[in-house]
N, C-alpha and C. Protein backbone atom coordinates (compact mmCIF):
# COMPACT_ATOMS: atom_id res chain seq x y z
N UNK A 1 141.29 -36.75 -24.85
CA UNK A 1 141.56 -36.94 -26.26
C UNK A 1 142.82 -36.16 -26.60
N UNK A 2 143.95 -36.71 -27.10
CA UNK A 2 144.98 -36.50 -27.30
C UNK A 2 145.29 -35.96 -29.12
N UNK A 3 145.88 -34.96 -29.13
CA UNK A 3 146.22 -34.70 -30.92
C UNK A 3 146.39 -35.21 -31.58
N UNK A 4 146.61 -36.51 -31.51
CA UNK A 4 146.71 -38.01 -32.91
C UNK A 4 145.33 -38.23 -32.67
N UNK A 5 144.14 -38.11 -31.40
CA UNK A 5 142.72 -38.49 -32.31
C UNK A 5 142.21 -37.42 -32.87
N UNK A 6 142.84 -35.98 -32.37
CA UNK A 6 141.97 -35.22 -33.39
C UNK A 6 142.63 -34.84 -34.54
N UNK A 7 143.64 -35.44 -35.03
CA UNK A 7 144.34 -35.51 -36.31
C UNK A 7 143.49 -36.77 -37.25
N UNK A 8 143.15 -37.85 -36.29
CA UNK A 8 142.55 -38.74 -37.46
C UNK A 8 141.49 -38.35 -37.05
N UNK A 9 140.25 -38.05 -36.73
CA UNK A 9 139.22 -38.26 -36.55
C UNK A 9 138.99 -36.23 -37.68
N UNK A 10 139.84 -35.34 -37.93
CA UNK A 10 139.74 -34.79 -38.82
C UNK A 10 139.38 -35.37 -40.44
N UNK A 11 140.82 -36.24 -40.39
CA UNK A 11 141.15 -36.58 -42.04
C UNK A 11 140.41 -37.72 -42.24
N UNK A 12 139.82 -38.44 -41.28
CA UNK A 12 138.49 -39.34 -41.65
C UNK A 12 137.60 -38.36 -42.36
N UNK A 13 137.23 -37.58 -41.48
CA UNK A 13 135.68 -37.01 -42.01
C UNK A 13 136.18 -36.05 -43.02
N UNK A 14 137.41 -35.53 -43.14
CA UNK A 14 137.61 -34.54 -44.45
C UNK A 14 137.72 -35.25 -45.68
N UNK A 15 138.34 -36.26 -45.59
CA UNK A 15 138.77 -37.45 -46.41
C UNK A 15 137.56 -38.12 -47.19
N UNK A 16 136.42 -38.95 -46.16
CA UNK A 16 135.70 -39.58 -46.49
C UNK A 16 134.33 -38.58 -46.71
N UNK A 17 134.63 -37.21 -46.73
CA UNK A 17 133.68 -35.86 -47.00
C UNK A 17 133.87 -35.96 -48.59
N UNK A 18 135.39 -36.05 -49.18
CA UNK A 18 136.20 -35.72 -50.48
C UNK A 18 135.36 -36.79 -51.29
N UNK A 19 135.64 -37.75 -50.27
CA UNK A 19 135.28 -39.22 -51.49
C UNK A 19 133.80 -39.15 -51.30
N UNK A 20 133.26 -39.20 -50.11
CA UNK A 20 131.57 -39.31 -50.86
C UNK A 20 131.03 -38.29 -51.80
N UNK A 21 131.93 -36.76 -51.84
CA UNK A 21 131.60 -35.88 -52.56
C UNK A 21 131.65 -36.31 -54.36
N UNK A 22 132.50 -36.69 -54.57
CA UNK A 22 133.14 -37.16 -55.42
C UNK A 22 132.49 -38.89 -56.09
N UNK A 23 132.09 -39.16 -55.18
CA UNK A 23 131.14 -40.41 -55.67
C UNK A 23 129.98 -40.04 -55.84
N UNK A 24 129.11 -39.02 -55.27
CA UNK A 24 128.58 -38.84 -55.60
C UNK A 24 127.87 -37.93 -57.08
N UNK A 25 129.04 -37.25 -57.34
CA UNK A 25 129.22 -36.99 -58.27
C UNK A 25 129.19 -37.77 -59.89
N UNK A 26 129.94 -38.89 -59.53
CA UNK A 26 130.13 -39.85 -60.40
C UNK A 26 128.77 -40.52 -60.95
N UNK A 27 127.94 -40.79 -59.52
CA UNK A 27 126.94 -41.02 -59.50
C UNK A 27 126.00 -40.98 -60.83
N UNK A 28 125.99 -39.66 -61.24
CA UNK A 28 125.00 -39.04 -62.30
C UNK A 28 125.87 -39.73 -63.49
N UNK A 29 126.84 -40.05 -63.45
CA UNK A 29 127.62 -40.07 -65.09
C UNK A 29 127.37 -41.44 -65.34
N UNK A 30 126.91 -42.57 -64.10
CA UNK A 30 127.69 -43.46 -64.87
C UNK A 30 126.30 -44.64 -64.50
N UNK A 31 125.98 -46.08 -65.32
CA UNK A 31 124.75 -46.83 -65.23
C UNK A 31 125.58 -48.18 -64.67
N UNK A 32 126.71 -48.20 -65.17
CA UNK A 32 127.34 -49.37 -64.49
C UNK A 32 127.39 -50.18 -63.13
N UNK A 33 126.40 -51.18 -63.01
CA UNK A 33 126.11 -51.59 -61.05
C UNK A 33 127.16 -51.74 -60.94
N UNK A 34 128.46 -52.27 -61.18
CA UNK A 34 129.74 -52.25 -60.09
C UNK A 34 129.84 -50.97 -59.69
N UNK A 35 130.00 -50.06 -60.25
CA UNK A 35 130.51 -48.45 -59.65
C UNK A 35 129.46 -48.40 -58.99
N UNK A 36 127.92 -48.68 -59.26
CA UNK A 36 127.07 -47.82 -58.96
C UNK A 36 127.58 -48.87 -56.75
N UNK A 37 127.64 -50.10 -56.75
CA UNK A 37 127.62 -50.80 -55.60
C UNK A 37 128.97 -50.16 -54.93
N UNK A 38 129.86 -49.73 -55.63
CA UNK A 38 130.73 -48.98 -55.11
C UNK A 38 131.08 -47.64 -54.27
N UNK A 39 130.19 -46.91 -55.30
CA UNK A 39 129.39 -45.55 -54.47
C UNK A 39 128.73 -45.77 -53.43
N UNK A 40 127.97 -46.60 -53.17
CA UNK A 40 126.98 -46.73 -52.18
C UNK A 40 127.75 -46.85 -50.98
N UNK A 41 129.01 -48.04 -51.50
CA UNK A 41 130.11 -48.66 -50.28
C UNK A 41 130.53 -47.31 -49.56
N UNK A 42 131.07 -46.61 -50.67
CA UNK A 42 131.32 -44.81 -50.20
C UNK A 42 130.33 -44.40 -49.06
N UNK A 43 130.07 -44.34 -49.56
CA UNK A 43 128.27 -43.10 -48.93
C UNK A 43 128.06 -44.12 -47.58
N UNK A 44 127.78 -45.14 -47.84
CA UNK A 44 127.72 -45.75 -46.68
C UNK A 44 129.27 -45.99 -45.15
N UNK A 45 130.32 -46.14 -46.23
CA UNK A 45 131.30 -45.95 -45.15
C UNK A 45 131.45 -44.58 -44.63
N UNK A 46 131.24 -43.51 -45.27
CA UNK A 46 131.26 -42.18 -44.47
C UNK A 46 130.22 -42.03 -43.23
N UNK A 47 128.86 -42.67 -43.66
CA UNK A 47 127.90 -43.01 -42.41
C UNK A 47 128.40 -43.35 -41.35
N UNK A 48 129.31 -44.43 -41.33
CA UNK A 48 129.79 -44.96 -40.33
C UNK A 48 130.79 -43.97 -39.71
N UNK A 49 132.07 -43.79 -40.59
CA UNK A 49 132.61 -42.21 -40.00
C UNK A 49 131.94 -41.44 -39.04
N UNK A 50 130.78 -40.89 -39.50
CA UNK A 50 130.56 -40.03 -38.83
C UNK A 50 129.24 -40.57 -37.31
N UNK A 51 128.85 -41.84 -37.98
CA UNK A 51 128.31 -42.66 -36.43
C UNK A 51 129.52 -42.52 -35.22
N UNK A 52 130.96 -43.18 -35.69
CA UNK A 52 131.73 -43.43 -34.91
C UNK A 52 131.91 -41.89 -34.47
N UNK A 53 132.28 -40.66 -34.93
CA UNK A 53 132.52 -40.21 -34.37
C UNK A 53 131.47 -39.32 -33.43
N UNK A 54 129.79 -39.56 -34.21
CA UNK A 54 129.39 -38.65 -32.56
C UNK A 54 128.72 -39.70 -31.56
N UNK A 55 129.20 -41.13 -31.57
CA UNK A 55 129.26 -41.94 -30.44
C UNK A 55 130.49 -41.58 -29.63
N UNK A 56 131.67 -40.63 -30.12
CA UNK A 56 132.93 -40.39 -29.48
C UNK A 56 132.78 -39.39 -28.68
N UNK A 57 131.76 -38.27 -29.81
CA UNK A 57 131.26 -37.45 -28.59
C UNK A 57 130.52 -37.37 -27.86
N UNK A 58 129.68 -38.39 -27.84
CA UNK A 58 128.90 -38.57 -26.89
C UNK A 58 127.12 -37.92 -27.30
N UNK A 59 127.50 -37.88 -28.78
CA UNK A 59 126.15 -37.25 -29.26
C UNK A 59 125.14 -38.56 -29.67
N UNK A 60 125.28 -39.92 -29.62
CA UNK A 60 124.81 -40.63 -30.13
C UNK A 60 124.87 -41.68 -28.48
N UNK A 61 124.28 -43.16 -28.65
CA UNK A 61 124.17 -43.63 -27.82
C UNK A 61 124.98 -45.00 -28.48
N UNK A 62 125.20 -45.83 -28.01
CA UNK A 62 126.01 -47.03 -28.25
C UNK A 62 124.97 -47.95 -27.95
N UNK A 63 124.07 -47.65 -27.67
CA UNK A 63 122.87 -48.89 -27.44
C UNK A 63 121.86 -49.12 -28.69
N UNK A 64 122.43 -48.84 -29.91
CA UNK A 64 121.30 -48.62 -31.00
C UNK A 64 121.52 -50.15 -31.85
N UNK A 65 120.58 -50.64 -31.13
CA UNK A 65 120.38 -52.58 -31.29
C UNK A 65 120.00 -52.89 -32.57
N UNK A 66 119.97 -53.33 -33.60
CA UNK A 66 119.53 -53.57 -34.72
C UNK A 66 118.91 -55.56 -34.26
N UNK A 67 119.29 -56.11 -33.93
CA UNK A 67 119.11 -57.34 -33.24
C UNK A 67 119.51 -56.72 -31.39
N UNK A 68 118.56 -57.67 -30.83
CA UNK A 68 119.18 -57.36 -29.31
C UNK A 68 120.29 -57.35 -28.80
N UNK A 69 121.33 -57.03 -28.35
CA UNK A 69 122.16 -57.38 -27.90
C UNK A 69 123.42 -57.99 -29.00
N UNK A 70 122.57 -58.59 -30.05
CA UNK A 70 123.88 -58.95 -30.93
C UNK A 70 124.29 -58.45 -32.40
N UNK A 71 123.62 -57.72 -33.14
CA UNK A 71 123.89 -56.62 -33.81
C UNK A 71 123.60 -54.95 -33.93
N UNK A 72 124.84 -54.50 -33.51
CA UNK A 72 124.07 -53.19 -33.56
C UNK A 72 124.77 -52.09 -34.93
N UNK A 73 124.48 -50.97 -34.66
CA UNK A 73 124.12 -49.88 -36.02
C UNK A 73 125.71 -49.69 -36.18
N UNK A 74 126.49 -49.69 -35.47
CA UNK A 74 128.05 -49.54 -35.53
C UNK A 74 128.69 -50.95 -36.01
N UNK A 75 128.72 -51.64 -35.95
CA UNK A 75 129.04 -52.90 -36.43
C UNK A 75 128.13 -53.02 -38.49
N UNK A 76 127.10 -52.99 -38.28
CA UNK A 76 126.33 -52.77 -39.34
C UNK A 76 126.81 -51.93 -40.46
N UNK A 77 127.01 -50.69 -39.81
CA UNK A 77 127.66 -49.83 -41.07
C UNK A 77 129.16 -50.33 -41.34
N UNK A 78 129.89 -51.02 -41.01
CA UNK A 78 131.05 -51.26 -40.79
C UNK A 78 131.54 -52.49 -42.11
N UNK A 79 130.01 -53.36 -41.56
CA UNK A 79 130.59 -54.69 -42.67
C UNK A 79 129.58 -54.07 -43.89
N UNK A 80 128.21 -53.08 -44.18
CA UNK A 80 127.76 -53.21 -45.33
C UNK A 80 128.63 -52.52 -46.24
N UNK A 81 129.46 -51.42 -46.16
CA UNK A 81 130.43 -51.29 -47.62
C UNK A 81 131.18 -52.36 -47.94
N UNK A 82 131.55 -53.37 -46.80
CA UNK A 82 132.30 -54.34 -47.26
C UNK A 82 131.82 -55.27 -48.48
N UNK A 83 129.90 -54.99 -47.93
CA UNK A 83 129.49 -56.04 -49.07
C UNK A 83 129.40 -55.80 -50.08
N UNK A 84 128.88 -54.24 -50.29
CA UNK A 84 128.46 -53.58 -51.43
C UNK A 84 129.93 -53.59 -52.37
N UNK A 85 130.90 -53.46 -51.37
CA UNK A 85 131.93 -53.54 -52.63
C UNK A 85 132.55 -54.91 -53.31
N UNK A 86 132.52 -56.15 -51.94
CA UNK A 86 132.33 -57.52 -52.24
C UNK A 86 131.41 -57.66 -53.48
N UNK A 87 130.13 -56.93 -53.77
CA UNK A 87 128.93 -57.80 -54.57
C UNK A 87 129.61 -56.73 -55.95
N UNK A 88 130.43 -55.52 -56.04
CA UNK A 88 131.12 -54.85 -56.95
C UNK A 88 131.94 -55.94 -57.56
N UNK A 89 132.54 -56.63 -56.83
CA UNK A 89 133.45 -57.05 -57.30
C UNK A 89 132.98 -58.38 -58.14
N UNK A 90 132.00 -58.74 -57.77
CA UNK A 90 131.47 -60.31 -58.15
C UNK A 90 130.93 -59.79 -59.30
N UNK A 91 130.10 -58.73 -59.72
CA UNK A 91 129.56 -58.85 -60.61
C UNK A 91 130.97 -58.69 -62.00
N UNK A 92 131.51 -57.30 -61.66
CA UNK A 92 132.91 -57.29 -62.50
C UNK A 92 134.01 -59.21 -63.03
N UNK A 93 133.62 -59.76 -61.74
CA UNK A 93 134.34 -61.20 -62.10
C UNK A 93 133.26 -62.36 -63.15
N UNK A 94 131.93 -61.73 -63.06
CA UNK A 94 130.98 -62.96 -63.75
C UNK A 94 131.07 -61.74 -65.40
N UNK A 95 131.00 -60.48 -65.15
CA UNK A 95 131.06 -59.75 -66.25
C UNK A 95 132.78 -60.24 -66.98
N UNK A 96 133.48 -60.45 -66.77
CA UNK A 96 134.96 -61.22 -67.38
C UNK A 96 134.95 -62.86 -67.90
N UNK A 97 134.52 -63.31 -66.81
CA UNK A 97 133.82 -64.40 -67.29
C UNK A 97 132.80 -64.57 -68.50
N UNK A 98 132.32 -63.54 -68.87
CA UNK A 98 131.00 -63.64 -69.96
C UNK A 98 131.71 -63.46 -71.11
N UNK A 99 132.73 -62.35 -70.86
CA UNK A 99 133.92 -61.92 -72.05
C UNK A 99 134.62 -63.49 -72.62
């Protein structure tokens, strides 16, 4: 492991430490489901952060199957902020629409 991965594999987890801190925070202030599907996207992409990185160290196993062979827990955390912030966004577009 060379000093550009432990430069990013720092400012991932310091980074995505800042923002889940910080979403979570928000958390308490606010009732709105877009933010609230947004936070989650947070909280959940830092999961993955930190999956990826102790599968790097070797603290985790790469065999953690959610389906056999064709979905597993690294892939999983990967696309669900995508959705949570996808289904953020849909509701914000039917909420404009209602306007």
């Amino acid at each position: 492991m060379d000093v550009r991965d432990i430069v990013m594999i720092l400012s991932q987890i310091s980074f995505g430490a800042i923002a889940t801190f910080l979403a979570i925070l928000y958390w308490s202030h606010t009732r709105d489901i877009a933010w609230l599907l947004i936070i989650m996207g947070v909280i959940i992409h830092y999961g993955q952060i930190m999956y990826s990185t102790f599968m790097m160290f070797g603290v985790l196993s790469d065999e953690l199957f959610i389906i056999k062979d064709v979905l597993d827990i690294g892939t999983l955390l990967s696309i669900i902020p995508l959705i949570f912030i996808s289904l953020a966004f849909i509701v914000m577009l039917v909420r404009f629409k209602r306007d």
